[in-house]
N, C-alpha and C. Protein backbone atom coordinates (compact mmCIF):
# COMPACT_ATOMS: atom_id res chain seq x y z
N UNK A 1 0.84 -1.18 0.00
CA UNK A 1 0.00 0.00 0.00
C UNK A 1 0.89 1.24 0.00
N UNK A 2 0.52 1.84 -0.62
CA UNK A 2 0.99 3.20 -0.87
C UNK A 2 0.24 4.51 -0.35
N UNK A 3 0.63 5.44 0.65
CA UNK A 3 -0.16 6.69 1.32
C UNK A 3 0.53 7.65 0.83
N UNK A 4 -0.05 9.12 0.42
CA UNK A 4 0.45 10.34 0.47
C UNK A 4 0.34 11.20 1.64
N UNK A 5 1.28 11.73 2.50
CA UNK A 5 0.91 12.31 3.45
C UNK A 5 0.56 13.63 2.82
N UNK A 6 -0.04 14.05 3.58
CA UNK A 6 -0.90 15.18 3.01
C UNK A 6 -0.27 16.57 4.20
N UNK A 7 -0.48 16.33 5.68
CA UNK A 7 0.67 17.34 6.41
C UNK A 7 0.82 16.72 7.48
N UNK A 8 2.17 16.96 7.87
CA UNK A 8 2.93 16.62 8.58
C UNK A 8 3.43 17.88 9.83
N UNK A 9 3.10 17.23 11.25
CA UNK A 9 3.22 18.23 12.14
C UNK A 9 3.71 17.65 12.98
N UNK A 10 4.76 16.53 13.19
CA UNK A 10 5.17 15.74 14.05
C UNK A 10 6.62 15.23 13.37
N UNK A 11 7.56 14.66 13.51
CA UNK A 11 8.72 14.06 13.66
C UNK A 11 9.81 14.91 12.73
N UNK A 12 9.95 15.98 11.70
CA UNK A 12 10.28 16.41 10.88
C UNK A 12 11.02 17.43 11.24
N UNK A 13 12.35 17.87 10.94
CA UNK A 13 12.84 18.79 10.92
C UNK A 13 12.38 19.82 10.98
N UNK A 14 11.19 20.29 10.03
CA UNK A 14 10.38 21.83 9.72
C UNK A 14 9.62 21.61 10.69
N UNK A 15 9.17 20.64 11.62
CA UNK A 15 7.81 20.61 12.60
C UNK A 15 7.76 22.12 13.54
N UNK A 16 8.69 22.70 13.94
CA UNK A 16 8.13 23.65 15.29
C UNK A 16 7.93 24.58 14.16
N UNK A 17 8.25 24.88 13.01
CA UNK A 17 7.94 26.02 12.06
C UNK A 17 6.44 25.66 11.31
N UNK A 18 6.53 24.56 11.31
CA UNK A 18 4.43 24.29 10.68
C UNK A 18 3.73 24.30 11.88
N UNK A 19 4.27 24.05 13.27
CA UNK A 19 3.37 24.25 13.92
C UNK A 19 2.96 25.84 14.84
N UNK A 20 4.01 26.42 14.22
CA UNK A 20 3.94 27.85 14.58
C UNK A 20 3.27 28.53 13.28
N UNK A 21 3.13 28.11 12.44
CA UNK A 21 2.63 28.55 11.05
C UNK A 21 1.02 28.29 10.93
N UNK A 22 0.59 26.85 11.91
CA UNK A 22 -0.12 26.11 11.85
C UNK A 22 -0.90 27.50 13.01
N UNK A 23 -0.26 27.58 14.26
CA UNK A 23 -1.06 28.44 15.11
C UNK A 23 -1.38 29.73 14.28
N UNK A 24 -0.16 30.14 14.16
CA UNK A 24 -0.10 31.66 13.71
C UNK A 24 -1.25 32.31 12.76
N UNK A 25 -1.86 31.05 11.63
CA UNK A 25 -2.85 31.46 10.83
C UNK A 25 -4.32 31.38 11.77
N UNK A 26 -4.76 30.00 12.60
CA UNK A 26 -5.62 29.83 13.48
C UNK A 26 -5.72 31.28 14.27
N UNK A 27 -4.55 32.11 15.00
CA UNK A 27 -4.61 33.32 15.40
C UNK A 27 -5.46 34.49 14.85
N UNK A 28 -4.58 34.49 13.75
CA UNK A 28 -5.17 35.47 12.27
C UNK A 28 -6.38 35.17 11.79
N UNK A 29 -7.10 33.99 12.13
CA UNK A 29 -8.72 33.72 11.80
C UNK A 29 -9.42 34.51 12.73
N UNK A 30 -8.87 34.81 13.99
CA UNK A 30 -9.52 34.80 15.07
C UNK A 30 -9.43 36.64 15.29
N UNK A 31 -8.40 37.29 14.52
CA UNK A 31 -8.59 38.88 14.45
C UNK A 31 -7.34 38.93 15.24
N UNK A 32 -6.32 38.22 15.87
CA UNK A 32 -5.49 38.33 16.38
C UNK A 32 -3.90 38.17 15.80
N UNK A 33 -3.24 39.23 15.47
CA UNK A 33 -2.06 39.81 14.49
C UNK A 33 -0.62 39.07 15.34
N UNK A 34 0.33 38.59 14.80
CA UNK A 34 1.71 38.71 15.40
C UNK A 34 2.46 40.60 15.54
N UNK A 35 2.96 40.33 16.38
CA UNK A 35 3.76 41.74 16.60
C UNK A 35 4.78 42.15 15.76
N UNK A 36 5.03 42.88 15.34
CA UNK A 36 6.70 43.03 14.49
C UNK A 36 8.25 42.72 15.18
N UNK A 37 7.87 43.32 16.45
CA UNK A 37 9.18 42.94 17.54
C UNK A 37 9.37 42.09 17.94
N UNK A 38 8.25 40.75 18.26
CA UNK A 38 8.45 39.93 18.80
C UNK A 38 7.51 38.56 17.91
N UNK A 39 7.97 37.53 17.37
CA UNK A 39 7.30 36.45 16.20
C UNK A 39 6.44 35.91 17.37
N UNK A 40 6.11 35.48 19.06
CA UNK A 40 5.89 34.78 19.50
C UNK A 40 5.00 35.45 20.50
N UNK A 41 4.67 37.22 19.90
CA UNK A 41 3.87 37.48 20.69
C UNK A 41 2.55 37.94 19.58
N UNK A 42 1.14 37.65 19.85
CA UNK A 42 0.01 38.29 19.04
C UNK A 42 -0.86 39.07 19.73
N UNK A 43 -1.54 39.94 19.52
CA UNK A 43 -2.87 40.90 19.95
C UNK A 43 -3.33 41.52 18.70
N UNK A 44 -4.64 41.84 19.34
CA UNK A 44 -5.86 42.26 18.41
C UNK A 44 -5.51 44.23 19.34
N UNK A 45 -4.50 44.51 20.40
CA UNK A 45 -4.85 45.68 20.98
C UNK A 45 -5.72 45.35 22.18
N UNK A 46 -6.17 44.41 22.80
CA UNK A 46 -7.12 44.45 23.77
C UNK A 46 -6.59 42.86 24.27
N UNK A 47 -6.59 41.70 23.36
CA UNK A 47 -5.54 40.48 24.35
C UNK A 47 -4.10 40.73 23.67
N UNK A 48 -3.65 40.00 24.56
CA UNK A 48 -2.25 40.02 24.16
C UNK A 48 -2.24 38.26 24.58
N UNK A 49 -1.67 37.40 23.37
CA UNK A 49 -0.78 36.13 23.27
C UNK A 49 0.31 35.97 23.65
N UNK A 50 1.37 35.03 24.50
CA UNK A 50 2.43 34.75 24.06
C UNK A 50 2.00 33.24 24.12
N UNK A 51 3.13 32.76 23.20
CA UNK A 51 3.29 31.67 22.77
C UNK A 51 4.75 30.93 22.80
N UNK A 52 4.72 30.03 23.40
CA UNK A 52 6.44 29.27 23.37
C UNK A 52 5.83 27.76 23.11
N UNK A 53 6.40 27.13 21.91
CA UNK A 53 5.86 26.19 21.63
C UNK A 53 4.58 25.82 21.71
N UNK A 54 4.22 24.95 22.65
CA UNK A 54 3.26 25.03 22.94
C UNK A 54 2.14 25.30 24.05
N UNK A 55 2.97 26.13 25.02
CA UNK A 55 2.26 26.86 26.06
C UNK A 55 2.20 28.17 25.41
N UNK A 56 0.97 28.21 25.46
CA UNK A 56 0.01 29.91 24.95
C UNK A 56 -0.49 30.37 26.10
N UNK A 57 -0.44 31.73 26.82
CA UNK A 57 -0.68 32.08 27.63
C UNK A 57 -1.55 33.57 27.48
N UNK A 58 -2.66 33.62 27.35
CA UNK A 58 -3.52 34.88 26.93
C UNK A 58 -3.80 35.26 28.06
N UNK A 59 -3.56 37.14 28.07
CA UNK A 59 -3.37 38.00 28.88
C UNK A 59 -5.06 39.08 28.54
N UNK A 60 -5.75 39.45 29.28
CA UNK A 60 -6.29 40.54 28.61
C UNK A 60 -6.94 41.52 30.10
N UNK A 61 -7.38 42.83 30.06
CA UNK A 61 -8.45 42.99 31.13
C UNK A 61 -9.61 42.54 31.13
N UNK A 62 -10.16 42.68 32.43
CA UNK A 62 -11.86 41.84 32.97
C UNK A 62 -12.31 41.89 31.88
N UNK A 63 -12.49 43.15 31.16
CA UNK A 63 -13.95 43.83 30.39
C UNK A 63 -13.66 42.71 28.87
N UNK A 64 -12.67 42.27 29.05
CA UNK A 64 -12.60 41.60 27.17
C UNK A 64 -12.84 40.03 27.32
N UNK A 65 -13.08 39.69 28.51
CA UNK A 65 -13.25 38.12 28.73
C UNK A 65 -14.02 37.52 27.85
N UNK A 66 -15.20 38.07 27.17
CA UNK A 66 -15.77 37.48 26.46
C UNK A 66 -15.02 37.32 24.70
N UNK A 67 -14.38 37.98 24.67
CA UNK A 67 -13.22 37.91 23.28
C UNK A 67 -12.11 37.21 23.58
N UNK A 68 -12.31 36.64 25.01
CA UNK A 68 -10.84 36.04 25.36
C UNK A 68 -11.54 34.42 25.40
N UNK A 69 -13.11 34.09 25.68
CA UNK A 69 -13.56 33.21 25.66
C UNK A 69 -14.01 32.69 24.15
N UNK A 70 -14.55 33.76 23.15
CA UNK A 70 -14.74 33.72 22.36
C UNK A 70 -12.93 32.97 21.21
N UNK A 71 -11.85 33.55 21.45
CA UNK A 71 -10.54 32.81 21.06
C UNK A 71 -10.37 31.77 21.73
N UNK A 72 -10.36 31.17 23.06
CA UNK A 72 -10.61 30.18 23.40
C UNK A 72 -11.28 28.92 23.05
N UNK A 73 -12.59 29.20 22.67
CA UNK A 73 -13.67 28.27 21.94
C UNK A 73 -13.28 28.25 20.37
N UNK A 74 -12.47 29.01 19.59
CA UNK A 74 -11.66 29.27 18.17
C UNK A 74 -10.93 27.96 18.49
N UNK A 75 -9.69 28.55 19.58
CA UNK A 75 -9.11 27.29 19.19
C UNK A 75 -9.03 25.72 19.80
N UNK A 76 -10.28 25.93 20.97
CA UNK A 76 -10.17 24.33 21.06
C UNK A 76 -11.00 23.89 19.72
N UNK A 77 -11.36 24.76 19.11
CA UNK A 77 -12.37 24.09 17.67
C UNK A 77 -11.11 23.01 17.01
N UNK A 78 -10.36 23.77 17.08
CA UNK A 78 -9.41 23.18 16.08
C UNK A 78 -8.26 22.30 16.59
N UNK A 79 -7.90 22.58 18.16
CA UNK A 79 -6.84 22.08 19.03
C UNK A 79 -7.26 21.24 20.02
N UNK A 80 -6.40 20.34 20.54
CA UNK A 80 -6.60 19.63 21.99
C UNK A 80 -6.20 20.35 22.85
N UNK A 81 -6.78 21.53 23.55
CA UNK A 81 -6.24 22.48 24.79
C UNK A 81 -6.79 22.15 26.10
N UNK A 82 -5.74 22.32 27.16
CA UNK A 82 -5.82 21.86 28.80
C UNK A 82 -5.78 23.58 29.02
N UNK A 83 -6.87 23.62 29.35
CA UNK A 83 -6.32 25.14 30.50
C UNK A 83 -6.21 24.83 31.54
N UNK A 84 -5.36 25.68 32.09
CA UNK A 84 -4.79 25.36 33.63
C UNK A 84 -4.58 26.86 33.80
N UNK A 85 -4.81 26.42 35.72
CA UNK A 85 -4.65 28.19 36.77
C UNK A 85 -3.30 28.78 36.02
N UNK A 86 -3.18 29.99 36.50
CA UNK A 86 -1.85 30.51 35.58
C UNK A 86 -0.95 30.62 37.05
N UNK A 87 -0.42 30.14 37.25
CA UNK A 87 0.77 29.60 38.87
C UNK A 87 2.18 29.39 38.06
N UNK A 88 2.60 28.80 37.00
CA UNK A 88 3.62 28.69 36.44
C UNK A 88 3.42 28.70 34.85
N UNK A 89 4.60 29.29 34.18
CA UNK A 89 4.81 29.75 32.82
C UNK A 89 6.56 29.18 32.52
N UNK A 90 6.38 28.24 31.68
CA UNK A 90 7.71 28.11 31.40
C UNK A 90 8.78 27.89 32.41
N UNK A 91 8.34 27.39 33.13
CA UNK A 91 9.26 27.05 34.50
C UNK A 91 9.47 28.56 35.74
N UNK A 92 8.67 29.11 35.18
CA UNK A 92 8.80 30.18 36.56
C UNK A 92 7.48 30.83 36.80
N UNK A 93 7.76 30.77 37.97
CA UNK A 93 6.64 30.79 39.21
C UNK A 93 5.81 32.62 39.17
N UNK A 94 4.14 32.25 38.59
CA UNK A 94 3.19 33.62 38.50
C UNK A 94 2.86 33.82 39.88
N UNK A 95 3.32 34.81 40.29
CA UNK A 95 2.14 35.46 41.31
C UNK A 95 1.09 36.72 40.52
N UNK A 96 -0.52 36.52 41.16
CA UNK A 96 -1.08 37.62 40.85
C UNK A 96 -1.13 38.49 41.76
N UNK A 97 -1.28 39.22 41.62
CA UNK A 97 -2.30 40.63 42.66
C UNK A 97 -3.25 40.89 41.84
N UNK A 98 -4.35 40.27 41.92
CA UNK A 98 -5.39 40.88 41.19
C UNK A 98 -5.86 42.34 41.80
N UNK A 99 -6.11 42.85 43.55
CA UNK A 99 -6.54 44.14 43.71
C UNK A 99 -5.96 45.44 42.75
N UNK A 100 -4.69 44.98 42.65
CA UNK A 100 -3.40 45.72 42.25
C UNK A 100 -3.33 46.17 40.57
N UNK A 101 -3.93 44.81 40.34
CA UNK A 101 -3.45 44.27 39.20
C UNK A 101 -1.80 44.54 38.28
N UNK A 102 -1.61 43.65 39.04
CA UNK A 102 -0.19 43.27 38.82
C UNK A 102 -0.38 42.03 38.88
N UNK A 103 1.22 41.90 37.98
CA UNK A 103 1.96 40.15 37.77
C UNK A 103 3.00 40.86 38.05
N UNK A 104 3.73 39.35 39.33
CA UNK A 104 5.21 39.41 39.95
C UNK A 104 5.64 37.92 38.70
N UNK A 105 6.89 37.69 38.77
CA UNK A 105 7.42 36.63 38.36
C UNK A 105 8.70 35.96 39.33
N UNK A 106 8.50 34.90 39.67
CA UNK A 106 9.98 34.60 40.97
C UNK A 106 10.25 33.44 40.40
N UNK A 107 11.70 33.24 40.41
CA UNK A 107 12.75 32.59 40.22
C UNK A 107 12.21 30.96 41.45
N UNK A 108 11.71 30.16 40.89
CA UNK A 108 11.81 29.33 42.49
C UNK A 108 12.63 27.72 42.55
N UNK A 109 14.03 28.15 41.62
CA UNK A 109 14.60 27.28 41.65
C UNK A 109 15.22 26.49 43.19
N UNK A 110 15.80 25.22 43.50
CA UNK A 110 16.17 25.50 44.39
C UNK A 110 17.71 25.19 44.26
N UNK A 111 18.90 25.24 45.18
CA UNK A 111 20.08 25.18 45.04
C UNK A 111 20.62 24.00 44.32
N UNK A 112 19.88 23.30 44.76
CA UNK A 112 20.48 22.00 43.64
C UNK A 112 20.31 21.89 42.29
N UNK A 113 18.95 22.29 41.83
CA UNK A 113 19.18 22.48 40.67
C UNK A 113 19.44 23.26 40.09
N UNK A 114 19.97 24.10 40.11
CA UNK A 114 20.61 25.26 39.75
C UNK A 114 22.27 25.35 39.56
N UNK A 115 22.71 24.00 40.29
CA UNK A 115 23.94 23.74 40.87
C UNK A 115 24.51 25.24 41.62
N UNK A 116 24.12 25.52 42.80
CA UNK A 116 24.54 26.59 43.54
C UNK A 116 24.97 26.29 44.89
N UNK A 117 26.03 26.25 45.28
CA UNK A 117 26.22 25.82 46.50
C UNK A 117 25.59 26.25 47.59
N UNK A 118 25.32 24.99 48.58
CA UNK A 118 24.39 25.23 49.92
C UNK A 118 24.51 26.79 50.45
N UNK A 119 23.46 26.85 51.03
CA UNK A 119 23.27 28.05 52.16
C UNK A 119 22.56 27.45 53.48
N UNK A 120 22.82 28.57 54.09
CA UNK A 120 21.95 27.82 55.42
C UNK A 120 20.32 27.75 55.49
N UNK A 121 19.83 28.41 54.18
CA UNK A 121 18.62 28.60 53.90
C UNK A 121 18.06 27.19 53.61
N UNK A 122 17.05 26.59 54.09
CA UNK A 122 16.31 25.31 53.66
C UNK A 122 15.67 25.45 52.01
N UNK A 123 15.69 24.42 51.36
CA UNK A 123 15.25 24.24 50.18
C UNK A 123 13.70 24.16 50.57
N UNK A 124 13.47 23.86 51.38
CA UNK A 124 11.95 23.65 51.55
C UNK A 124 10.89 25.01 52.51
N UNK A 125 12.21 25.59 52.85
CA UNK A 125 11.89 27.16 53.33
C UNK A 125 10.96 27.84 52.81
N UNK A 126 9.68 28.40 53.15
CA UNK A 126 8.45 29.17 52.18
C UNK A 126 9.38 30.25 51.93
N UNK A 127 9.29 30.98 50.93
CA UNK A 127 9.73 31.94 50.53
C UNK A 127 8.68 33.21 50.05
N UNK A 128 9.34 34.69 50.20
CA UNK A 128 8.43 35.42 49.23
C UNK A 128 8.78 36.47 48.12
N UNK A 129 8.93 36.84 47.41
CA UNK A 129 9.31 37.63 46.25
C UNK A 129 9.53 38.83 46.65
N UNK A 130 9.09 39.49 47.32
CA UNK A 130 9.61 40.75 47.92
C UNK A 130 8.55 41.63 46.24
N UNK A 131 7.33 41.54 46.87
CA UNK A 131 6.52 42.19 46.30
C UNK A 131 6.76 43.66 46.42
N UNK A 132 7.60 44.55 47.52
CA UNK A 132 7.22 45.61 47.44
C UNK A 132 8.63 46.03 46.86
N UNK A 133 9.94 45.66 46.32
CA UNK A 133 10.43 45.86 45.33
C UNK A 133 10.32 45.67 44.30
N UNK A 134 9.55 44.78 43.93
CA UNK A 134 9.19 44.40 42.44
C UNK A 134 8.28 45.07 41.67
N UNK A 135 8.85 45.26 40.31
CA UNK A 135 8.04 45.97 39.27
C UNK A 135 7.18 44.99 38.75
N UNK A 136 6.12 45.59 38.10
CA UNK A 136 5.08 44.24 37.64
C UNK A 136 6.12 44.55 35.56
N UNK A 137 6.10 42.81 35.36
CA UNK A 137 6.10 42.16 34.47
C UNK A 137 5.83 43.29 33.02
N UNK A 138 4.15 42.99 33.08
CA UNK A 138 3.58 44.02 32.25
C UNK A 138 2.28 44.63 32.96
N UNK A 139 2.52 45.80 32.87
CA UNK A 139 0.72 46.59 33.05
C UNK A 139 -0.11 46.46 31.79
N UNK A 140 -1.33 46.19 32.37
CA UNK A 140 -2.76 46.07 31.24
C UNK A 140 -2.73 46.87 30.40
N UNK A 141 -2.54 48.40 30.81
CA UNK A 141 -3.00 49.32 30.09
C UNK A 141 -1.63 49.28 28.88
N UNK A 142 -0.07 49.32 29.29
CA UNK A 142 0.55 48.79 27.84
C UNK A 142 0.18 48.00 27.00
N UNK A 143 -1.06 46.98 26.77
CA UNK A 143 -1.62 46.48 25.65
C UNK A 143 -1.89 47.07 24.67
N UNK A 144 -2.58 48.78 25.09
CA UNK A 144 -3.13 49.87 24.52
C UNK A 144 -1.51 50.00 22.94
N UNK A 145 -1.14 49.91 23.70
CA UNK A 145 0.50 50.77 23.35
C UNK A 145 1.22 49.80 22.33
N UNK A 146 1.17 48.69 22.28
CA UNK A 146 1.43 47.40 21.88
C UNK A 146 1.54 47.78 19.96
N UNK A 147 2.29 47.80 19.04
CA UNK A 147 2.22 47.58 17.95
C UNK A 147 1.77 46.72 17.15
N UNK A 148 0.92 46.91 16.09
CA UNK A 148 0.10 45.58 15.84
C UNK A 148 0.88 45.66 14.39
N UNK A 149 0.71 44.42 14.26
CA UNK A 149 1.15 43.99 12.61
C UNK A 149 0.38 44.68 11.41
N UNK A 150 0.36 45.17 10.22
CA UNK A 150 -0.44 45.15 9.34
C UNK A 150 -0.39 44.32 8.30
C-alpha cells in the first residue's frame, strides 16, 4: 500500500515552524495579528498572546473576557487544549495581585538544581518575592500601546 501524506506536524525537521505557522494562521482567523518585535507574541490591541511552543498564555483585562472566551472556543475548535490556573509559565513561578493588578514573576529554583552551592537557607523554606520591590512584568493598560502587525 501506498499513502500520500498530506501534512505533517510531528517528527520532521520543519515541525516547530508548521506548527507555529499552523497556530499563527488559526490566530489570524480569530482577528489576532503577530507583533513586528516579537514572532511569539500576538494581539488584536485588547488580548495580548504569548506563545512558546506550545504553552500559549492569553493576557487581557476583565472587560474583554468574552473575546478572550470567544478565542478560546476558536481554538479548542481546532486544538486539543488543557487550560490550567496561571501559577507557572515556562518554569517560573506567576504570582497575581489581582486588587493591584499586577503580575510578579519569581525565580523558584532550588540550590540543587541550579547547581549553587548550599546556604543555610532550607530548600523547603516558604519563601516570598519581595513584592514591594518588584516591578510588575507588564501593566494592562501597555496592551493599549502594543504595535500591531499590518
Amino acid at each position: 500500500m501506498i499513502a500520500k501524506l498530506e501534512k505533517a506536524l510531528y517528527g520532521l525537521r520543519e515541525s516547530p515552524l508548521l506548527w507555529y505557522n499552523e497556530l499563527s494562521n488559526s490566530l489570524e482567523e480569530a482577528g489576532i495579528d503577530r507583533t513586528d518585535e516579537e514572532p511569539c507574541v500576538f494581539t488584536d490591541g485588547k488580548i495580548l498572546v504569548l506563545v512558546y511552543v506550545d504553552d500559549i498564555l492569553i493576557l487581557s483585562p476583565p472587560q474583554e473576557q468574552d473575546s478572550v472566551d470567544m478565542l478560546v472556543k476558536h481554538l479548542q475548535d481546532k486544538y486539543d487544549l488543557r487550560e490550567e490556573d496561571f501559577k507557572w509559565y515556562l518554569g517560573i513561578r506567576v504570582m497575581r495581585d489581582r486588587p493591584n493588578r499586577k503580575i510578579y514573576l519569581c525565580s523558584a529554583k532550588t540550590p540543587t538544581s541550579t547547581k549553587l552551592r548550599e546556604s543555610s537557607i532550607s530548600a523547603t523554606q516558604n519563601f516570598e518575592c519581595h513584592r514591594s520591590r518588584s516591578q510588575p512584568l507588564l501593566s494592562l493598560s501597555m496592551m493599549d500601546r502594543l504595535p500591531r502587525r499590518r
